[in-house]
Protein backbone atom coordinates (compact mmCIF):
# COMPACT_ATOMS: atom_id res chain seq x y z
CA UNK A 1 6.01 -91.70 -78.14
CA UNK A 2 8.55 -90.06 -76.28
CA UNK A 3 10.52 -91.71 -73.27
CA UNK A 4 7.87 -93.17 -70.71
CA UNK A 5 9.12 -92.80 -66.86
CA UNK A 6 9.03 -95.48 -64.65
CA UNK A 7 6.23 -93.10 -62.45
CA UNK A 8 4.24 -92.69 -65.85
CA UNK A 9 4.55 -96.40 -66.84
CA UNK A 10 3.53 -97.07 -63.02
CA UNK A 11 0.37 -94.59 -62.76
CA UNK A 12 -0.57 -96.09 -66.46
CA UNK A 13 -0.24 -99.66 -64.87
CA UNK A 14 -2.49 -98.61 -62.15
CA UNK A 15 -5.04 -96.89 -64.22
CA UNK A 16 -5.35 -100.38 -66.36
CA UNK A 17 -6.08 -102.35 -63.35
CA UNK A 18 -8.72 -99.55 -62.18
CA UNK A 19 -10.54 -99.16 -65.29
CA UNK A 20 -10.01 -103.27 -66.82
CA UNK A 21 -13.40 -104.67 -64.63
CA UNK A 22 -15.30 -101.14 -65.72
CA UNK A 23 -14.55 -101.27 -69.17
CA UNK A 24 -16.62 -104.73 -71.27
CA UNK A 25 -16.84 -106.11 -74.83
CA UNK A 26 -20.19 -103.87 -74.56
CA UNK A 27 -18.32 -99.88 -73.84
CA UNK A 28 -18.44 -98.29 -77.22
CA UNK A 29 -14.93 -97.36 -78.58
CA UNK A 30 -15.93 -93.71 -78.02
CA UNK A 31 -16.83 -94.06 -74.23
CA UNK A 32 -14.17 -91.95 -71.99
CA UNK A 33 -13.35 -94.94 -69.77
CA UNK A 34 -12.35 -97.08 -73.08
CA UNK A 35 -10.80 -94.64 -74.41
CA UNK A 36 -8.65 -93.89 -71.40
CA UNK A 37 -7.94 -97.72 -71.33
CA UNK A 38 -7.07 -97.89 -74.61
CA UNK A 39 -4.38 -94.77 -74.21
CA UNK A 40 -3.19 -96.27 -70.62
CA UNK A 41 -2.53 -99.91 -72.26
CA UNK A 42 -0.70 -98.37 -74.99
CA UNK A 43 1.80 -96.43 -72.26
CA UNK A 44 1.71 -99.49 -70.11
CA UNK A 45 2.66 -101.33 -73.56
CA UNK A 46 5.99 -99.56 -74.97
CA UNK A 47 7.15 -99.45 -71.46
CA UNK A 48 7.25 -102.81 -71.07
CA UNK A 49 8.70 -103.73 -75.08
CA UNK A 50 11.39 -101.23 -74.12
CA UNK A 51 12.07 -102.51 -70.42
CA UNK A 52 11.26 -105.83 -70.40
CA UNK A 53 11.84 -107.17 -73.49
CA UNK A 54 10.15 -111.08 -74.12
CA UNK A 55 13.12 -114.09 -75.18
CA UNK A 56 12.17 -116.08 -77.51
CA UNK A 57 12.23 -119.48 -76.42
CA UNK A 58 15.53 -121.95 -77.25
CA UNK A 59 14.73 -124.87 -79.42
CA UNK A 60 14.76 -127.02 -76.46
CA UNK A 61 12.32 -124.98 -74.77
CA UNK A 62 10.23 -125.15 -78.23
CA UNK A 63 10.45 -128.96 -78.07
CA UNK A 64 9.73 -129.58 -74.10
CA UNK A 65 6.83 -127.36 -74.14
CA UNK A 66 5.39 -128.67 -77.21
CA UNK A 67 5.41 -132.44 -75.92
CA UNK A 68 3.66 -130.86 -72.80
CA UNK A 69 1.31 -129.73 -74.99
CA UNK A 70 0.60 -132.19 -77.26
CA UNK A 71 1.09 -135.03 -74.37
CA UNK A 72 3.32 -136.72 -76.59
CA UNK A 73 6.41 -138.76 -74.45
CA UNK A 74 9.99 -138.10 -75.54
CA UNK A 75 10.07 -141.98 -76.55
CA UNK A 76 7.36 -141.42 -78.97
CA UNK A 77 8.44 -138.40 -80.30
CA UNK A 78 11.77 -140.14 -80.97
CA UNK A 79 10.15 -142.73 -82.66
CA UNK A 80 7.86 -140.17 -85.01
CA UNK A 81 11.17 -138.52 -86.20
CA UNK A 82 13.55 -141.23 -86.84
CA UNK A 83 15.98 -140.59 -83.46
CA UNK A 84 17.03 -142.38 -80.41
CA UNK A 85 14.97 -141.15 -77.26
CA UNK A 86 18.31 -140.18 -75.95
CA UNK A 87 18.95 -137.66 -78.69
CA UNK A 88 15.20 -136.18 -78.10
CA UNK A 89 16.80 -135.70 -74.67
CA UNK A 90 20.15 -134.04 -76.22
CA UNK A 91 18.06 -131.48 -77.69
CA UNK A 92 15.76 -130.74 -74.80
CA UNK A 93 18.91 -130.71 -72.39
CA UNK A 94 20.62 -128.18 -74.78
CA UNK A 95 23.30 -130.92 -75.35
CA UNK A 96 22.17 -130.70 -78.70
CA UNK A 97 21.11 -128.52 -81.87
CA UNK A 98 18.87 -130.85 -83.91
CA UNK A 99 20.32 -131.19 -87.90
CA UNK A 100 18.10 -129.18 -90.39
CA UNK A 101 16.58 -132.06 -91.47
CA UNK A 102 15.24 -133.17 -87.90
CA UNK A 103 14.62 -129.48 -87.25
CA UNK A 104 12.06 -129.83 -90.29
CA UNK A 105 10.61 -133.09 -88.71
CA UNK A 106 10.08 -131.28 -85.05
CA UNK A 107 7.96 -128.42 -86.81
CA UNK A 108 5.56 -131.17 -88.41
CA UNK A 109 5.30 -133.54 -86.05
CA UNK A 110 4.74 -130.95 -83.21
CA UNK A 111 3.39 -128.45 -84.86
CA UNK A 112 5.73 -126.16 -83.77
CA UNK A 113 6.75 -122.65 -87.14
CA UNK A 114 9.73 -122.72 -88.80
CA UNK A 115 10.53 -119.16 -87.36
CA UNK A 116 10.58 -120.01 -84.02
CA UNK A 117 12.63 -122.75 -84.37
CA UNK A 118 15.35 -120.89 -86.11
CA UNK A 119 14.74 -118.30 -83.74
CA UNK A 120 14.11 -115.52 -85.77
């Protein structure tokens, strides 16, 4: 796809929003208003990969939003992995890369890949 403009990306945007509540898990593929959906996401879509590009999250973002998740306190996560609750704080603050070791223990114990822990 060539280079979207913001006004394309914007009309696309604003086609999506028209079409979203007309358009159910019931349109065939082949209906013009899916069809136009599908074509206006995909616009709407490498715009935003190309403008607005998505972080990944920083290990102690990983880690904070995982306990949220999981409900699990920073005092029993400590215990589970063999640290101090102070270090579990280290790493949350940023204060702190966790070793390799208790990198491998975070991804068990909250369920959190490998990949997005090394950031990759």
């Amino acid at each position: 796809m060539d280079m979207i403009t913001k006004e394309q990306y914007e009309f696309a945007l604003a086609k999506v929003e028209e079409l979203l509540p007309l358009v159910g898990d019931d349109t065939p593929a082949n209906d013009k208003k899916a069809l136009e959906l599908s074509l206006m996401s995909d616009i709407v879509i490498a715009y935003e990969k190309l403008h607005y590009p998505v972080e990944k999250p920083t290990v102690s973002e990983l880690i904070e939003l995982s306990l949220e998740e999981k409900g699990i306190t920073q005092r029993e996560l400590a215990n589970n992995i063999g640290v101090s609750p102070s270090r579990v704080n280290d790493y949350i603050s940023g204060r702190s890369e966790p070793t390799l070791k208790i990198a491998r223990l975070l991804c068990m114990v909250l369920n959190i890949s490998p990949s997005a822990m090394l950031r990759v």
